[in-house]
C-alpha atoms as a PDB file:
ATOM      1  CA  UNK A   1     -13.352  -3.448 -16.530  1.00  0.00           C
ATOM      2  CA  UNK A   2     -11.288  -3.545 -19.938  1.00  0.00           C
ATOM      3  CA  UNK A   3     -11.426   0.062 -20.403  1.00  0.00           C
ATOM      4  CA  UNK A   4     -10.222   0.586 -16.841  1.00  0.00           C
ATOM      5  CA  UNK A   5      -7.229  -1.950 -17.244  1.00  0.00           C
ATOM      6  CA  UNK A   6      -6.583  -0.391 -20.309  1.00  0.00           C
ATOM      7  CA  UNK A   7      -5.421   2.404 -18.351  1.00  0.00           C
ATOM      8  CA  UNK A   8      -2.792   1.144 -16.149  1.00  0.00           C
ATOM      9  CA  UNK A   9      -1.596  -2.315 -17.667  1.00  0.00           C
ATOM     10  CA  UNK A  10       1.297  -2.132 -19.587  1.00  0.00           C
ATOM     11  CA  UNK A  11       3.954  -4.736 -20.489  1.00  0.00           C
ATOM     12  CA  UNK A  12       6.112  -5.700 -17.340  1.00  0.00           C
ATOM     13  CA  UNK A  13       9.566  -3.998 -17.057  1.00  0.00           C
ATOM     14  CA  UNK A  14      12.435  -5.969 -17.228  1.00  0.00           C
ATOM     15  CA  UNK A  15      16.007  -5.904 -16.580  1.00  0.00           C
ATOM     16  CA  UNK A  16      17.503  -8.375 -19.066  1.00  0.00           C
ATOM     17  CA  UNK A  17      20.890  -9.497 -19.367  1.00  0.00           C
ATOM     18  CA  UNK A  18      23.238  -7.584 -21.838  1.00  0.00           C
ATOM     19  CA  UNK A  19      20.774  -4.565 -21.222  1.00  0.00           C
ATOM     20  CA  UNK A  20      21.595  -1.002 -23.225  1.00  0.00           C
ATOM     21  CA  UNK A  21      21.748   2.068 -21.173  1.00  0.00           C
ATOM     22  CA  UNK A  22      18.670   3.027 -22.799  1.00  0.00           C
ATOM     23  CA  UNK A  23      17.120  -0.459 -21.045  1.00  0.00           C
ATOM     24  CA  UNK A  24      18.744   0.620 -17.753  1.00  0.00           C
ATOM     25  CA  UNK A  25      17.189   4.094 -17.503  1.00  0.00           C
ATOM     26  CA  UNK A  26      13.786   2.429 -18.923  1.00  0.00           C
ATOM     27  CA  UNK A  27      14.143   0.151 -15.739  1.00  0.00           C
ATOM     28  CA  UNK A  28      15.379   2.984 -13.589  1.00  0.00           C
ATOM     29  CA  UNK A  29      12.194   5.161 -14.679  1.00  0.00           C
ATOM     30  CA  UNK A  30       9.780   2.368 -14.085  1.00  0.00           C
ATOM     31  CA  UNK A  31      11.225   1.953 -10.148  1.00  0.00           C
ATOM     32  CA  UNK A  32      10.541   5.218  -9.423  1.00  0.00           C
ATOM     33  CA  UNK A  33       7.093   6.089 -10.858  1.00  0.00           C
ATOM     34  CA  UNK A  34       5.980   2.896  -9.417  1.00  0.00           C
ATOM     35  CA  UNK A  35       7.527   3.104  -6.070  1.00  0.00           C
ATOM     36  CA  UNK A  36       7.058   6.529  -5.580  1.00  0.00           C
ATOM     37  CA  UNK A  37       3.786   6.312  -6.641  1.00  0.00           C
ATOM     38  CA  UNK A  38       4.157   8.975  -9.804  1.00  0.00           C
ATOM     39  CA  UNK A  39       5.702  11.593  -7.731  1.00  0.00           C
ATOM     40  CA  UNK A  40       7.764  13.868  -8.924  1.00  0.00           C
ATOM     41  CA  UNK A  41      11.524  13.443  -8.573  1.00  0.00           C
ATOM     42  CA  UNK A  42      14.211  16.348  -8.878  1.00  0.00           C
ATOM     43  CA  UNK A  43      17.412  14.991 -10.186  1.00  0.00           C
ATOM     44  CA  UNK A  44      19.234  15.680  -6.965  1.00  0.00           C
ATOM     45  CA  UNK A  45      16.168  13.206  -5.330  1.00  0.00           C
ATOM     46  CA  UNK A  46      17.650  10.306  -7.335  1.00  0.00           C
ATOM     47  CA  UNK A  47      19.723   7.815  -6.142  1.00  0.00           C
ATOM     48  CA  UNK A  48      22.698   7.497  -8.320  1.00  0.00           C
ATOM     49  CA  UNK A  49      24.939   5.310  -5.674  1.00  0.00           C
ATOM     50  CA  UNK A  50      22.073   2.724  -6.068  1.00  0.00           C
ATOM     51  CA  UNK A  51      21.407   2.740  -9.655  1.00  0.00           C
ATOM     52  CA  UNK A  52      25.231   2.591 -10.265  1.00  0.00           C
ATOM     53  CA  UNK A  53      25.537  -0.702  -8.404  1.00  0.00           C
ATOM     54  CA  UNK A  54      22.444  -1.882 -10.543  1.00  0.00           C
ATOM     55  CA  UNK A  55      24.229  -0.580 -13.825  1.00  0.00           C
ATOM     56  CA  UNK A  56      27.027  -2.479 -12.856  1.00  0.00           C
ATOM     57  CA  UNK A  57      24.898  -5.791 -12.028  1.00  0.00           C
ATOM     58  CA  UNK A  58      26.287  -5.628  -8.344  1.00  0.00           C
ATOM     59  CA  UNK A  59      22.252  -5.499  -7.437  1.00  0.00           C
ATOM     60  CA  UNK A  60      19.103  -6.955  -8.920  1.00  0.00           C
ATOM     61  CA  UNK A  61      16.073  -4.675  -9.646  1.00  0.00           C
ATOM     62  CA  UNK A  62      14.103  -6.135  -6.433  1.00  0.00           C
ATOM     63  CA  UNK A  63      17.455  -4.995  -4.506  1.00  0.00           C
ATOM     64  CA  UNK A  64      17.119  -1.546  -6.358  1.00  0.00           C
ATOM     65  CA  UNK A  65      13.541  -1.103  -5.006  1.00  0.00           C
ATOM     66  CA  UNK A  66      14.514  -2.076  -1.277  1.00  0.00           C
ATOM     67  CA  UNK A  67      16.832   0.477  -1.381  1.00  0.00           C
ATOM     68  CA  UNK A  68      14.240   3.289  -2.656  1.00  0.00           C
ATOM     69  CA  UNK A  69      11.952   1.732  -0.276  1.00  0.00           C
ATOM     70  CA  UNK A  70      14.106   2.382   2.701  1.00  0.00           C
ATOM     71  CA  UNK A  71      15.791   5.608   1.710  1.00  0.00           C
ATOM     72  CA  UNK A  72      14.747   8.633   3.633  1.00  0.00           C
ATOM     73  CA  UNK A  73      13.209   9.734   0.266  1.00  0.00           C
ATOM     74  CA  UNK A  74      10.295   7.119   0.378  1.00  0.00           C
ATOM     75  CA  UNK A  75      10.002   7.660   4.010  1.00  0.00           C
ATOM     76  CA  UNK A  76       9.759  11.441   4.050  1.00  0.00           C
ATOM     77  CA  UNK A  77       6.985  10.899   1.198  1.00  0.00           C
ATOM     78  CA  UNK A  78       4.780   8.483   2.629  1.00  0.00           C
ATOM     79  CA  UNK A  79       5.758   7.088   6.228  1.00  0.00           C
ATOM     80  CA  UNK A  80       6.323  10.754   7.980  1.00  0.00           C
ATOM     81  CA  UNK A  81       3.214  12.710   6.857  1.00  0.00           C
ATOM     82  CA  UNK A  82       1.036   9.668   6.415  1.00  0.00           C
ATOM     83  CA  UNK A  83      -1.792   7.962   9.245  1.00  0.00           C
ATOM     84  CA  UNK A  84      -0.593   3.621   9.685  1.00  0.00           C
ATOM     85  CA  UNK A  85      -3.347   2.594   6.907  1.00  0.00           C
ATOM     86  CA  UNK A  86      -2.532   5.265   4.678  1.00  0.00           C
ATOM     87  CA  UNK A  87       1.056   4.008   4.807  1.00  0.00           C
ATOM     88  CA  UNK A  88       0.525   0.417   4.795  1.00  0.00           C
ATOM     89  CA  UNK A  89      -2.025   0.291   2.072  1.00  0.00           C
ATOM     90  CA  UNK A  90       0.816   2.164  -0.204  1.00  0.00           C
ATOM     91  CA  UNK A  91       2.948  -0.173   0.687  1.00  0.00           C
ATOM     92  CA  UNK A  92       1.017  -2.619  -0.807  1.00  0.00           C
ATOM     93  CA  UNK A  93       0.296  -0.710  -3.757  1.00  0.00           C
ATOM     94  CA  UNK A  94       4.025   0.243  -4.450  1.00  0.00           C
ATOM     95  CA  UNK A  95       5.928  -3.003  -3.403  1.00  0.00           C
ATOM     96  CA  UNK A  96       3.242  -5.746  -4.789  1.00  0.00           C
ATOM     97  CA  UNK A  97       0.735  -4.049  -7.061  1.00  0.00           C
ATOM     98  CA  UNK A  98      -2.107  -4.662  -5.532  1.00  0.00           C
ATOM     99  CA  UNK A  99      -4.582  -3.650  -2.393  1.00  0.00           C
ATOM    100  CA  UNK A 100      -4.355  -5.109   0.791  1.00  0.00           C
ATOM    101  CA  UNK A 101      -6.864  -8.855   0.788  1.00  0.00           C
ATOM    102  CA  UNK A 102      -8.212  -7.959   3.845  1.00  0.00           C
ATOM    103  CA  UNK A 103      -8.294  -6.610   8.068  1.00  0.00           C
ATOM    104  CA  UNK A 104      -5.896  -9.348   8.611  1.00  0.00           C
ATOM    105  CA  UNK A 105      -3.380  -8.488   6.012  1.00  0.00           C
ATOM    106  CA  UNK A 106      -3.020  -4.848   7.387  1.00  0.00           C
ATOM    107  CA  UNK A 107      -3.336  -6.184  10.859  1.00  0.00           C
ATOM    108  CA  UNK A 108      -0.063  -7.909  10.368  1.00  0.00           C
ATOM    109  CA  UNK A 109       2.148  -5.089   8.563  1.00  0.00           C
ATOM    110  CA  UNK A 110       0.712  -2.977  11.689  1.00  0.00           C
ATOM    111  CA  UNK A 111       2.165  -5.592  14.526  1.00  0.00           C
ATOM    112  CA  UNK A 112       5.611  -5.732  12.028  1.00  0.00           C
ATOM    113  CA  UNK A 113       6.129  -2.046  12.154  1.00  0.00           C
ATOM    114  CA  UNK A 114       5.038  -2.033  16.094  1.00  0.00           C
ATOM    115  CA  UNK A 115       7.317  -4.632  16.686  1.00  0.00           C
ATOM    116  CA  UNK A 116      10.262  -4.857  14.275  1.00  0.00           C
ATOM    117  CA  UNK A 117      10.512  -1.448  12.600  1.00  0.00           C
ATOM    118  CA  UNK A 118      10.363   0.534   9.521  1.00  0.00           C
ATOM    119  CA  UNK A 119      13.453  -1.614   7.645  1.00  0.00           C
ATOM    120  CA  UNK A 120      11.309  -5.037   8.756  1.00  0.00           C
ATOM    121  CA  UNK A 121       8.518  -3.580   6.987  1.00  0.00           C
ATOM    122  CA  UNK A 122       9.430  -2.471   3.749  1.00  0.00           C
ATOM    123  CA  UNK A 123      11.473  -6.276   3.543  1.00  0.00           C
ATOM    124  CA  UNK A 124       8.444  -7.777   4.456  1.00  0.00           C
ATOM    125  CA  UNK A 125       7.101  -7.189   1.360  1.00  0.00           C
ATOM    126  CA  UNK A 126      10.046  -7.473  -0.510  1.00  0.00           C
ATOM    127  CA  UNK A 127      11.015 -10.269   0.965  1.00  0.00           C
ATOM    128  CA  UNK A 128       7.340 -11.876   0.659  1.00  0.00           C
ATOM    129  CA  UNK A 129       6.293 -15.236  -2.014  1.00  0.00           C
ATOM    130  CA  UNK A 130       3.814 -12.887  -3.175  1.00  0.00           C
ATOM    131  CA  UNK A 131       6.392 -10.490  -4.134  1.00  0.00           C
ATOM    132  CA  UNK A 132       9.094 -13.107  -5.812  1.00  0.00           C
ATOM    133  CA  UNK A 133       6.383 -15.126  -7.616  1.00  0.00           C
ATOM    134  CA  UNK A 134       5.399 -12.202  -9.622  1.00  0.00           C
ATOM    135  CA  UNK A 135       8.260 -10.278  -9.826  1.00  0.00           C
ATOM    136  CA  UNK A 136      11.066 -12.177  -9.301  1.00  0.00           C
ATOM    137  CA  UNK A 137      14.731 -10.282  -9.150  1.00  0.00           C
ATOM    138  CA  UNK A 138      14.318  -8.497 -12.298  1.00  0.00           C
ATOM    139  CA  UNK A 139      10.694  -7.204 -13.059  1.00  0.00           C
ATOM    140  CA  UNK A 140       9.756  -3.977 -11.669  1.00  0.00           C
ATOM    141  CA  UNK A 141       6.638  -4.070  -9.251  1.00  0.00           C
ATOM    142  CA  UNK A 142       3.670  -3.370 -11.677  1.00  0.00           C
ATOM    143  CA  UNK A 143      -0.613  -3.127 -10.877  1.00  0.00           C
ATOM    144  CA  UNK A 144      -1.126  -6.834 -10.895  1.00  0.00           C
ATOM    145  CA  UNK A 145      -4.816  -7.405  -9.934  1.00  0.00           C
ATOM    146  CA  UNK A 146      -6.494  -6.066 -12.780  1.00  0.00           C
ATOM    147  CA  UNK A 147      -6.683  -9.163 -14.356  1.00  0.00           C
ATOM    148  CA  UNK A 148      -7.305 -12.489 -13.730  1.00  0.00           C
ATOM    149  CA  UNK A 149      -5.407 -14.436 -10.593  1.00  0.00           C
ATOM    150  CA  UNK A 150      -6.115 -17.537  -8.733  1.00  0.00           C
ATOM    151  CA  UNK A 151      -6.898 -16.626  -5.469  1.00  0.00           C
ATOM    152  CA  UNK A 152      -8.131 -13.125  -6.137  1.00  0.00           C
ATOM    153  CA  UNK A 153     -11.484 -11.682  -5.452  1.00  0.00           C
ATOM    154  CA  UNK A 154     -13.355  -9.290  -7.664  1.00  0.00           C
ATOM    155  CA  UNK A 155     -13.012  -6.656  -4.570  1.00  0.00           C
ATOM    156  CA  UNK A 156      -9.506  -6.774  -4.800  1.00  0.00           C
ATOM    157  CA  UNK A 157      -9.627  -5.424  -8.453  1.00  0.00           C
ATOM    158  CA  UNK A 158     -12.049  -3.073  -7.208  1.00  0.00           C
ATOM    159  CA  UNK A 159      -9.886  -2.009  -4.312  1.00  0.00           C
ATOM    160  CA  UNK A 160      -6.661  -1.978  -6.475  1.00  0.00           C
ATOM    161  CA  UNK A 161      -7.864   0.281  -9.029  1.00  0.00           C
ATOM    162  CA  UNK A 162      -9.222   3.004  -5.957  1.00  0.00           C
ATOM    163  CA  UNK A 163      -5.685   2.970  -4.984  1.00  0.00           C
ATOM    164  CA  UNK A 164      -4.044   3.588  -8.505  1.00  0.00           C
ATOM    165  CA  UNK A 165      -6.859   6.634  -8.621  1.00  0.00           C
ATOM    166  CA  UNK A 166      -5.754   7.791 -11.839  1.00  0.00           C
ATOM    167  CA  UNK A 167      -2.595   7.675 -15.208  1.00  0.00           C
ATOM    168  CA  UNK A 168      -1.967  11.112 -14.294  1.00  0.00           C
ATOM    169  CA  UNK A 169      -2.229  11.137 -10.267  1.00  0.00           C
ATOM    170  CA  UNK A 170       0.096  10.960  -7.169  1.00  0.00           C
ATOM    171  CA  UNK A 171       0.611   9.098  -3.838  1.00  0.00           C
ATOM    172  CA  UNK A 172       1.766  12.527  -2.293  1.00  0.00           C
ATOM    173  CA  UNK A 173      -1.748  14.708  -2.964  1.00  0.00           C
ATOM    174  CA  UNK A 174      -3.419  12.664  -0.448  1.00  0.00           C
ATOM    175  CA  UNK A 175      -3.347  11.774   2.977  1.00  0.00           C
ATOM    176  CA  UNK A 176      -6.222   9.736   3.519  1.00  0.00           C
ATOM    177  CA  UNK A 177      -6.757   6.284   3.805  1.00  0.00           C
ATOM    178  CA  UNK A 178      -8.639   5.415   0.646  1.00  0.00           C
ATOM    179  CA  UNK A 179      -9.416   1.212   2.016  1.00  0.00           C
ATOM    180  CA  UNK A 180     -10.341   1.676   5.583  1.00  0.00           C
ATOM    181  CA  UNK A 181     -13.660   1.716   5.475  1.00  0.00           C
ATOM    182  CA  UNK A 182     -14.222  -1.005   2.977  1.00  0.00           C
ATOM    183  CA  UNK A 183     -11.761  -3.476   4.437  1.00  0.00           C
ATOM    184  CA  UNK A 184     -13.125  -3.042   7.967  1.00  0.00           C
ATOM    185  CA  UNK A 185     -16.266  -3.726   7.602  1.00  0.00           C
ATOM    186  CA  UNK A 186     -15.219  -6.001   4.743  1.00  0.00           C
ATOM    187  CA  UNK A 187     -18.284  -4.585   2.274  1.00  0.00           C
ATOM    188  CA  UNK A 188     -17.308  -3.964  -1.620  1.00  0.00           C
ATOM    189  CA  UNK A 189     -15.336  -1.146  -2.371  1.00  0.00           C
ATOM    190  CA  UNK A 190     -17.086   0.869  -5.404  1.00  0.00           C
ATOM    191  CA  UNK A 191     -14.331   1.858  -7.603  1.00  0.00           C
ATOM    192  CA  UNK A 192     -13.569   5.557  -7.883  1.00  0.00           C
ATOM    193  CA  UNK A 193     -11.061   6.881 -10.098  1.00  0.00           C
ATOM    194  CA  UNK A 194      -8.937   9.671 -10.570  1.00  0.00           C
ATOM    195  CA  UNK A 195     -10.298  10.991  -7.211  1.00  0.00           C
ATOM    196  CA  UNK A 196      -8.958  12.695  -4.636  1.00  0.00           C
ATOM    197  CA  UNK A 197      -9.798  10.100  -1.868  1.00  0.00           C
ATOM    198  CA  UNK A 198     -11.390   6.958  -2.211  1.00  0.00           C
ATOM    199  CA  UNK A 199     -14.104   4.362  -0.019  1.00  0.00           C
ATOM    200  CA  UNK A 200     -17.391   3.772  -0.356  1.00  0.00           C
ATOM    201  CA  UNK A 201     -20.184   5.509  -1.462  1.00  0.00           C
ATOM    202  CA  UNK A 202     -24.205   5.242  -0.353  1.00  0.00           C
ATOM    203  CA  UNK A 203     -25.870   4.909   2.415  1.00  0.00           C
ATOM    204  CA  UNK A 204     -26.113   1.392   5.077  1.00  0.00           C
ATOM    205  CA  UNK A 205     -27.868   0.803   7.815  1.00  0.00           C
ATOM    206  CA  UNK A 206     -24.918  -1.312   9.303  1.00  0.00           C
ATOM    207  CA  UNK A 207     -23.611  -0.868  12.541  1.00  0.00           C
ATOM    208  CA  UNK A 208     -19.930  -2.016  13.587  1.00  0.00           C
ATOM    209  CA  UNK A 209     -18.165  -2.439  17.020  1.00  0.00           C
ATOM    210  CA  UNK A 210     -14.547  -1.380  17.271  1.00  0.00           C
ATOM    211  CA  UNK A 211     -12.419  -2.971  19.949  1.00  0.00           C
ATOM    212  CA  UNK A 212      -9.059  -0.819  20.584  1.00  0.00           C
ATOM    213  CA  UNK A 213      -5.924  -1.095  22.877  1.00  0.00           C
ATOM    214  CA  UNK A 214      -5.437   2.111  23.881  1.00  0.00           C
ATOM    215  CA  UNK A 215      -2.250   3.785  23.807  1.00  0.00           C
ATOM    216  CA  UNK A 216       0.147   2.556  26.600  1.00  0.00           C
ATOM    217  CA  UNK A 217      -1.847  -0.202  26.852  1.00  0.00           C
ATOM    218  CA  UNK A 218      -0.378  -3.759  27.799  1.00  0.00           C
ATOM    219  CA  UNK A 219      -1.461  -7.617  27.497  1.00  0.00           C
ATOM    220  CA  UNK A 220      -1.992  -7.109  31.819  1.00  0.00           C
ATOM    221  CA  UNK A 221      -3.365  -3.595  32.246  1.00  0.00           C
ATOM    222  CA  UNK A 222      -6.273  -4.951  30.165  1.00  0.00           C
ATOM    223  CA  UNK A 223      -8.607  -2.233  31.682  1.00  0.00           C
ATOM    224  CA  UNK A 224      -6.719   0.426  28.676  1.00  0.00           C
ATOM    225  CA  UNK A 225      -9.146  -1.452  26.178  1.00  0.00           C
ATOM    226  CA  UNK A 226     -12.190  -0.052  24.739  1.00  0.00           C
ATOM    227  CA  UNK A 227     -14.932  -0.231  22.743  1.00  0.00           C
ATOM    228  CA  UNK A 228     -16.915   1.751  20.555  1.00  0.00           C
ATOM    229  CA  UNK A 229     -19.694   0.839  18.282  1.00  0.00           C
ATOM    230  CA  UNK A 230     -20.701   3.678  15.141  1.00  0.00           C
ATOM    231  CA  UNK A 231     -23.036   3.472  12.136  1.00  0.00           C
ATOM    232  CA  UNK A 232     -21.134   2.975   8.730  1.00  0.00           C
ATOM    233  CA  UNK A 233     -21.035   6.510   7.681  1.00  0.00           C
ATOM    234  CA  UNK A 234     -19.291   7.023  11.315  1.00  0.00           C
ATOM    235  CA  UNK A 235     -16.599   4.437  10.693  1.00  0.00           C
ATOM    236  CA  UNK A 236     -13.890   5.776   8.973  1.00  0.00           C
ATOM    237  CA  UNK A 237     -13.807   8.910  11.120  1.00  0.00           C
ATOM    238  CA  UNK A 238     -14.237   6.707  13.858  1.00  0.00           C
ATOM    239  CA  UNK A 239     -11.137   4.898  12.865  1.00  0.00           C
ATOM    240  CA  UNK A 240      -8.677   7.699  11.848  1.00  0.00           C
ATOM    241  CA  UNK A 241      -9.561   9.081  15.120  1.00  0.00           C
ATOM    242  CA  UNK A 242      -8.307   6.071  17.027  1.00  0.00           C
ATOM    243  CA  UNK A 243      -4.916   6.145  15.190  1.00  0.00           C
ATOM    244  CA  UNK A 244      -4.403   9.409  16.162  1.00  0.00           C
ATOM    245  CA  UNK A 245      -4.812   9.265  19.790  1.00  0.00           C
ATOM    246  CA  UNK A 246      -2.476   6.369  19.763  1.00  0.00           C
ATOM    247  CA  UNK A 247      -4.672   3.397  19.916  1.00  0.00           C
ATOM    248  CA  UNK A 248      -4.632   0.015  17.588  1.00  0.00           C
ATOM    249  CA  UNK A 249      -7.410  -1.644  16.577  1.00  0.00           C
ATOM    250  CA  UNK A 250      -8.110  -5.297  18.296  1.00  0.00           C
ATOM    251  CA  UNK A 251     -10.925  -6.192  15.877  1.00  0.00           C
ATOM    252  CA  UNK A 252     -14.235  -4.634  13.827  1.00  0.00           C
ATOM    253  CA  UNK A 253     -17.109  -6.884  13.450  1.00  0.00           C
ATOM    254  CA  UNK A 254     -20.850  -6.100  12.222  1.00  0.00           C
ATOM    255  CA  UNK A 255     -23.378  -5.727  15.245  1.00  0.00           C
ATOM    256  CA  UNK A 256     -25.898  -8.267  14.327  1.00  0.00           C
END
């Protein structure tokens, strides 16, 4: 594990009182590799009416990444070309450094987004304890699970260094969900890096029942829900295919 922290811990970023401009752009960079997961950004892609009301102290750096989270840069990049995991598991990885804990965890961005919208979601995060106890106002979201925190299970360092893939890769060069599998059938993710899409590898002789709402469906017309039970190697396929027919997933438990 030491040589694969090694590769993504660095010190926390920090905008300190009395910064330089040289601090400011440090700050600035750090905000937009993180939350745009390394992509690249033109000059013309940045944000200047934001970081000028951070240069000028009018916002605080976890204002500065709301903003990039809810500009129609961030959204084009990851909400409008991405599947609802895909999207919410970057979330996680952008906003709080880490993977999602589990089905619930997703299960609760998903009824957010459903219910209150994209703005509710991104502040959700934001706006979370998880997010102000380790960043606070002024430290730039960071990876960090990859070492040691109460409360934190070995398979979220596993799952957290999946999603960071690689030093050199980006959020944009893949579409897949790189979690589903592992957090719905809640089995250890193996950790893959610098790959092009992530889950778990080997074979299992598991079997797992999906219960859906289908699209349109409603807490009376209860006749819209489904079920569908698939081996583990069917799952994620299984799964992608009911997000893109418009369903939501009720539940996935192991067939005993």
């Amino acid at each position: 594990m030491a040589s694969l922290t090694a590769t993504f811990i660095n010190e926390p970023v920090e905008l300190r009182p009395n910064a330089t401009e040289d601090d400011l752009q440090l700050v600035i960079r750090a905000v937009y590799k993180q939350v745009l997961g390394n992509a690249h950004l033109l000059d013309s892609q940045r944000l200047d009416s934001a970081e000028s009301m951070l240069r000028n102290g009018d916002i605080t750096v976890r204002e500065f990444v709301r903003i990039v989270g809810q500009s129609e840069l961030y959204k084009s990049l990851f909400f409008d070309v991405n599947p609802a995991y895909r999207f919410i598991e970057l979330n996680f990885k952008h906003f709080l450094g880490r993977a999602p804990l589990d089905q619930g965890e997703i299960s609760q961005h998903v009824q957010t987004y459903n219910g209150e919208g994209y703005a509710a979601e991104i502040d959700s995060y934001l706006d979370s304890d998880d997010y102000l106890k380790q960043f606070g106002e002024n430290i730039v979201p960071y990876p960090c699970c990859l070492n040691t925190q109460t409360g934190m299970t070995t398979n979220v360092f596993n799952r957290t260094v999946s999603l960071l893939g690689g030093f050199a890769t980006s959020d944009v060069n893949s579409n897949d969900a790189q979690l589903i599998a592992s957090i719905g059938s809640n089995l250890p993710q193996k950790i893959k890096v610098a790959a092009s899409t992530g889950g778990i590898t080997g074979s299992t002789n598991k079997r797992f029942r999906i219960a859906v709402a289908k699209a349109g469906s409603t807490p009376v017309n209860k006749r819209s829900n489904a079920t569908y039970e698939v081996g583990y190697e069917q799952l994620s396929s299984r799964i992608q295919s009911i997000h893109r027919t418009g369903g939501k997933i009720l539940s996935i438990t192991e067939v005993v």
